[in-house]
Every structure is written in C-alpha cells, then in structure tokens.
N, C-alpha and C. Protein backbone atom coordinates (compact mmCIF):
# COMPACT_ATOMS: atom_id res chain seq x y z
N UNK A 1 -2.84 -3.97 2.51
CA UNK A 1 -1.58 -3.97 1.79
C UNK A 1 -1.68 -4.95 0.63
N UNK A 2 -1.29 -4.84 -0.51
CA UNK A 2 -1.14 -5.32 -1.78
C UNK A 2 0.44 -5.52 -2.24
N UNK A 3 0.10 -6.97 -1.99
CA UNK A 3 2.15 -7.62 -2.67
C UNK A 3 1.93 -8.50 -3.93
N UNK A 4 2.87 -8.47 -4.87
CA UNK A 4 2.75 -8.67 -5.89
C UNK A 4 3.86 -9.84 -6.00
N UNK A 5 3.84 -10.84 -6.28
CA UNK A 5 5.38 -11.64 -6.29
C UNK A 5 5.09 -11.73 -8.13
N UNK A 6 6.29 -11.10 -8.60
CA UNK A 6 6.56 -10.94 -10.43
C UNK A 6 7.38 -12.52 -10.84
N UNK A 7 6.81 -13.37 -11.36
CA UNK A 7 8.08 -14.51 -11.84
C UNK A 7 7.26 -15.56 -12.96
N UNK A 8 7.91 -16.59 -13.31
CA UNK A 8 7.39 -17.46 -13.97
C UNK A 8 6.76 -18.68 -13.22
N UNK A 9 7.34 -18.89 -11.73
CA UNK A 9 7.06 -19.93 -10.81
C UNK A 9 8.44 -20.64 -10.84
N UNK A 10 9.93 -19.91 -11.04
CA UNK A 10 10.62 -20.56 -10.83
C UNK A 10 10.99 -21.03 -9.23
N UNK A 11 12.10 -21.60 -8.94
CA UNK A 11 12.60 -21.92 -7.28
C UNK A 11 12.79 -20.80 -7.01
N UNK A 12 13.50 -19.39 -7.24
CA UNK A 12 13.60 -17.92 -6.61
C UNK A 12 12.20 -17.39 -6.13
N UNK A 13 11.28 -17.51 -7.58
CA UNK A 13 10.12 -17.11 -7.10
C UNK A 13 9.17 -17.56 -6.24
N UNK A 14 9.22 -19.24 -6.09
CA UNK A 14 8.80 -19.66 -5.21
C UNK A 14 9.99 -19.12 -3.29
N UNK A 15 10.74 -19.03 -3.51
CA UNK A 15 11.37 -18.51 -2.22
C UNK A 15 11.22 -17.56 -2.21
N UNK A 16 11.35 -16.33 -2.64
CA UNK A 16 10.12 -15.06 -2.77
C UNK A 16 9.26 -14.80 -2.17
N UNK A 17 8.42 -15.64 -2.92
CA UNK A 17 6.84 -15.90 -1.80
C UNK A 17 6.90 -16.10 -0.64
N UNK A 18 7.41 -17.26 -0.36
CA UNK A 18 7.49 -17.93 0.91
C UNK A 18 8.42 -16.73 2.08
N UNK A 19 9.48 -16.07 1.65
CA UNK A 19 9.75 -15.45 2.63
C UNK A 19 8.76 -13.89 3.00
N UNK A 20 8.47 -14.00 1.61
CA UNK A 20 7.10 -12.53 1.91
C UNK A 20 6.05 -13.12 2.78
N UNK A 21 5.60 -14.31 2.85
CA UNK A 21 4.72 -14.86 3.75
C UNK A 21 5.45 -14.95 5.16
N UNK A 22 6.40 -15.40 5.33
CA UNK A 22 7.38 -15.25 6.59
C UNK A 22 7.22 -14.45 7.02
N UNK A 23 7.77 -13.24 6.41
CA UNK A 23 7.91 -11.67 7.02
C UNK A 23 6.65 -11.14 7.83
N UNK A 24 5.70 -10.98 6.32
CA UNK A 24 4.31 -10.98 6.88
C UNK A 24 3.89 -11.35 8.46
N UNK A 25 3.75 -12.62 8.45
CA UNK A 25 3.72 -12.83 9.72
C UNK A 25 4.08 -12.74 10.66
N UNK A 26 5.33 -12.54 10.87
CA UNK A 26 6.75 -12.20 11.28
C UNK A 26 6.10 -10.91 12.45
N UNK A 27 5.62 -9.73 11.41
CA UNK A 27 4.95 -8.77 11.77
C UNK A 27 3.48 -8.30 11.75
N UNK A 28 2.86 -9.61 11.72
CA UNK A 28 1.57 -10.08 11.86
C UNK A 28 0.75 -8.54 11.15
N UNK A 29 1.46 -8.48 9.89
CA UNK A 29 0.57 -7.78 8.62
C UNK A 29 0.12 -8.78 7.96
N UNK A 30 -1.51 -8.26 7.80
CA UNK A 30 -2.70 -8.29 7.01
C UNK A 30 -2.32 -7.90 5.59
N UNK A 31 -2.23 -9.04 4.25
CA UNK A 31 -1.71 -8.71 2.93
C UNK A 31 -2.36 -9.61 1.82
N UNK A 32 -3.11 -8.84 0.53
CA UNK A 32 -3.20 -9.84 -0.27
C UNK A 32 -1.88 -9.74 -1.37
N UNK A 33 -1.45 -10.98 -1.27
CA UNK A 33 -0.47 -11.93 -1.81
C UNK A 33 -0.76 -11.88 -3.13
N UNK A 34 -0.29 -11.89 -4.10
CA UNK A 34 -0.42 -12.40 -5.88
C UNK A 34 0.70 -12.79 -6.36
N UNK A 35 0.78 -13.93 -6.78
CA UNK A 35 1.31 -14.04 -7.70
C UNK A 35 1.41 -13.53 -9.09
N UNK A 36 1.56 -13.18 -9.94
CA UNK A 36 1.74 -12.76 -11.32
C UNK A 36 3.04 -13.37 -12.20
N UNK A 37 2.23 -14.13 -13.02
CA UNK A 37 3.30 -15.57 -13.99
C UNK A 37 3.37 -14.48 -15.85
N UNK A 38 2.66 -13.93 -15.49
CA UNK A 38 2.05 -13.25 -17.29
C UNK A 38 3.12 -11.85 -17.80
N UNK A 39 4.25 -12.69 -18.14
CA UNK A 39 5.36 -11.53 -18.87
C UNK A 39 4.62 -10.30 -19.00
N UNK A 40 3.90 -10.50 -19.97
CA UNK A 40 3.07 -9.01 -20.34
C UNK A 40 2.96 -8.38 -19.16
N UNK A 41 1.88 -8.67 -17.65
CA UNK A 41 1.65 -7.79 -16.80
C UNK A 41 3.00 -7.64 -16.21
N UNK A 42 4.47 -8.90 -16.04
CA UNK A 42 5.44 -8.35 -15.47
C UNK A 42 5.98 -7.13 -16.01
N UNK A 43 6.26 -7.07 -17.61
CA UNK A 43 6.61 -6.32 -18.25
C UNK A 43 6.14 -4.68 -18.04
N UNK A 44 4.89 -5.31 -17.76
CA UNK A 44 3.86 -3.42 -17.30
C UNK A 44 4.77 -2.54 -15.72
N UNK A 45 5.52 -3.43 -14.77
CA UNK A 45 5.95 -2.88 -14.00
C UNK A 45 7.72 -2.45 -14.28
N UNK A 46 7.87 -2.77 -15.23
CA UNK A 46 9.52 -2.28 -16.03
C UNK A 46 10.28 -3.47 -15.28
N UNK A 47 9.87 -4.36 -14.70
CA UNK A 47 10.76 -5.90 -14.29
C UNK A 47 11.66 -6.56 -15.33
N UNK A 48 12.88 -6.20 -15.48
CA UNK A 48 13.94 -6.84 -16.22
C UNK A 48 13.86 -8.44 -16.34
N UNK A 49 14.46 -8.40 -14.77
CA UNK A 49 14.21 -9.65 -14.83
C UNK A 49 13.65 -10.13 -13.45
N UNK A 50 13.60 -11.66 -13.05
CA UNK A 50 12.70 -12.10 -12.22
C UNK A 50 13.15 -13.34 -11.30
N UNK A 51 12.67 -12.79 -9.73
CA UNK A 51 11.62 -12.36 -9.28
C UNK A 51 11.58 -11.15 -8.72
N UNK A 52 10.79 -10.81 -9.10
CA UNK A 52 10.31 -9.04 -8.45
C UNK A 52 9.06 -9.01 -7.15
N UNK A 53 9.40 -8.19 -6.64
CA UNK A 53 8.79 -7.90 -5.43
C UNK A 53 8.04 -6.22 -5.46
N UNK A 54 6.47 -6.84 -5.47
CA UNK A 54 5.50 -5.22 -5.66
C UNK A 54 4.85 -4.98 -4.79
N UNK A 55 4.93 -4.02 -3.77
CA UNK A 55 4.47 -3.56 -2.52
C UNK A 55 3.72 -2.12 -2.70
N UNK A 56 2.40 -2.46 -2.54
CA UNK A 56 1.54 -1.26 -3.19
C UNK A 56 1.43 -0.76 -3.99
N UNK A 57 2.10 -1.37 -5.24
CA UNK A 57 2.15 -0.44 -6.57
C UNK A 57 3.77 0.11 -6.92
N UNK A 58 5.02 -0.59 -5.77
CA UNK A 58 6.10 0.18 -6.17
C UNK A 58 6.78 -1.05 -6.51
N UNK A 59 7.55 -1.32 -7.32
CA UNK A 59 8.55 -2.03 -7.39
C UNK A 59 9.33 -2.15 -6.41
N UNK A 60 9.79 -2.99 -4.85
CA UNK A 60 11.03 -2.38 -4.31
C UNK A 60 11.79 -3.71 -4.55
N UNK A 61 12.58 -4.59 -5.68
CA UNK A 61 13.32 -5.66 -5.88
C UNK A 61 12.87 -6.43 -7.11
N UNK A 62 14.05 -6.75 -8.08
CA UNK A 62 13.59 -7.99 -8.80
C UNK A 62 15.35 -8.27 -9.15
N UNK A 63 14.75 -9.45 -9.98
CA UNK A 63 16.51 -10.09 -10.01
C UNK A 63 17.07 -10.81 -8.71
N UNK A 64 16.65 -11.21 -7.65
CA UNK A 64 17.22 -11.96 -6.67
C UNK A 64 16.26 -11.75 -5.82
N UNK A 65 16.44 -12.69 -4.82
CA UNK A 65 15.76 -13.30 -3.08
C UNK A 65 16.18 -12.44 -2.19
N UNK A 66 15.82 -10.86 -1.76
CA UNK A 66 16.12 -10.17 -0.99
C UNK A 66 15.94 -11.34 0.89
N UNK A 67 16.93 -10.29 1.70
CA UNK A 67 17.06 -11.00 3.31
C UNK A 67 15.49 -10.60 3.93
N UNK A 68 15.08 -11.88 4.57
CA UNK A 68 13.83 -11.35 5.11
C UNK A 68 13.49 -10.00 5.96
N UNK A 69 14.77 -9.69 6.17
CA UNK A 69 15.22 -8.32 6.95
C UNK A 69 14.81 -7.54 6.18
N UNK A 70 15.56 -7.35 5.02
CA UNK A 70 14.73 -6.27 3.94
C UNK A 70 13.58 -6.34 3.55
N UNK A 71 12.75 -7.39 3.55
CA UNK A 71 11.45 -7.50 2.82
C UNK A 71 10.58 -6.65 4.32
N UNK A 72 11.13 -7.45 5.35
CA UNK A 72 10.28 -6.58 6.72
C UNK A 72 10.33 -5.08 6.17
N UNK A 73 11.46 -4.63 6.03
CA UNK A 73 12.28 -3.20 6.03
C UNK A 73 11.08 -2.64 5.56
N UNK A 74 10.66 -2.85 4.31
CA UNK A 74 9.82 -2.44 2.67
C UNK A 74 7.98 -3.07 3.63
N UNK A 75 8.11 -3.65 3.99
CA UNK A 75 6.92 -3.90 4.38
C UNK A 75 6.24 -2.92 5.58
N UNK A 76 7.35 -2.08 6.44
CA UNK A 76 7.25 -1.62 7.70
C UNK A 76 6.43 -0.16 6.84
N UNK A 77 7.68 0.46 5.92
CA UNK A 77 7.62 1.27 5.24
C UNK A 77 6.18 1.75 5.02
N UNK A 78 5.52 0.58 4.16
CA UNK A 78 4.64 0.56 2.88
C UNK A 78 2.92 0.64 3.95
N UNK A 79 3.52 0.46 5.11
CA UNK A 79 2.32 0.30 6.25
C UNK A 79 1.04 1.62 6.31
C-alpha cells in the first residue's frame, strides 16, 4: 500500500501523518508512508488545499484532519 501525506509540514499535516501511522497499525497494515512538501507534485494531484491524504494513487481528503475512523475506513477499502 502507498500513502501519500500532501502538505507543507504544517501542525495539520504533521497530525495527518501521525494518525495515518495510528490507523495503520491500528490494523497492522504494511504501508510506505511519504510525505510530499513540493506544491508542484501537490498541485499534480488537484489538492486545493492542505493536508491531503493519497491512498494508492486516489485522493480520498485534503483541507482538514479526517477521524482515525475514516482514515481506517479508506485504508480497509484500498486493501
């Protein structure tokens, strides 16, 4: 599985991360993690604004700190 966390490294995006790492484990999925800080590549996924959340290639969130409930939700999915 391939997750993408979209931001500049603000505090959202750092809580972002951290709850995608939560989840992850949560449900003891195997994931490489990225960060991505580089407007340009955010820009390549149509991310308004930030932090965005990229799970295999789909966009599913940007603009706010989704509930770790939902990030599981999108993660169960994307399996």
């Amino acid at each position: 599985m391939d997750v993408k966390i979209l931001g500049p490294g603000c505090r959202n995006c750092q809580k972002l991360e951290q709850e995608v790492i939560n989840a992850l484990a949560e449900l003891d999925v195997a994931a490489e993690v990225e960060k991505i800080d580089d407007m340009n590549k955010i820009m390549e996924y149509d991310v308004m604004m930030t932090p965005g959340l990229v799970i295999n290639e789909k966009v599913k969130v940007f603009g706010r700190v989704p509930k770790r409930e939902e990030i599981k939700k999108w993660i169960q999915e994307e399996q």
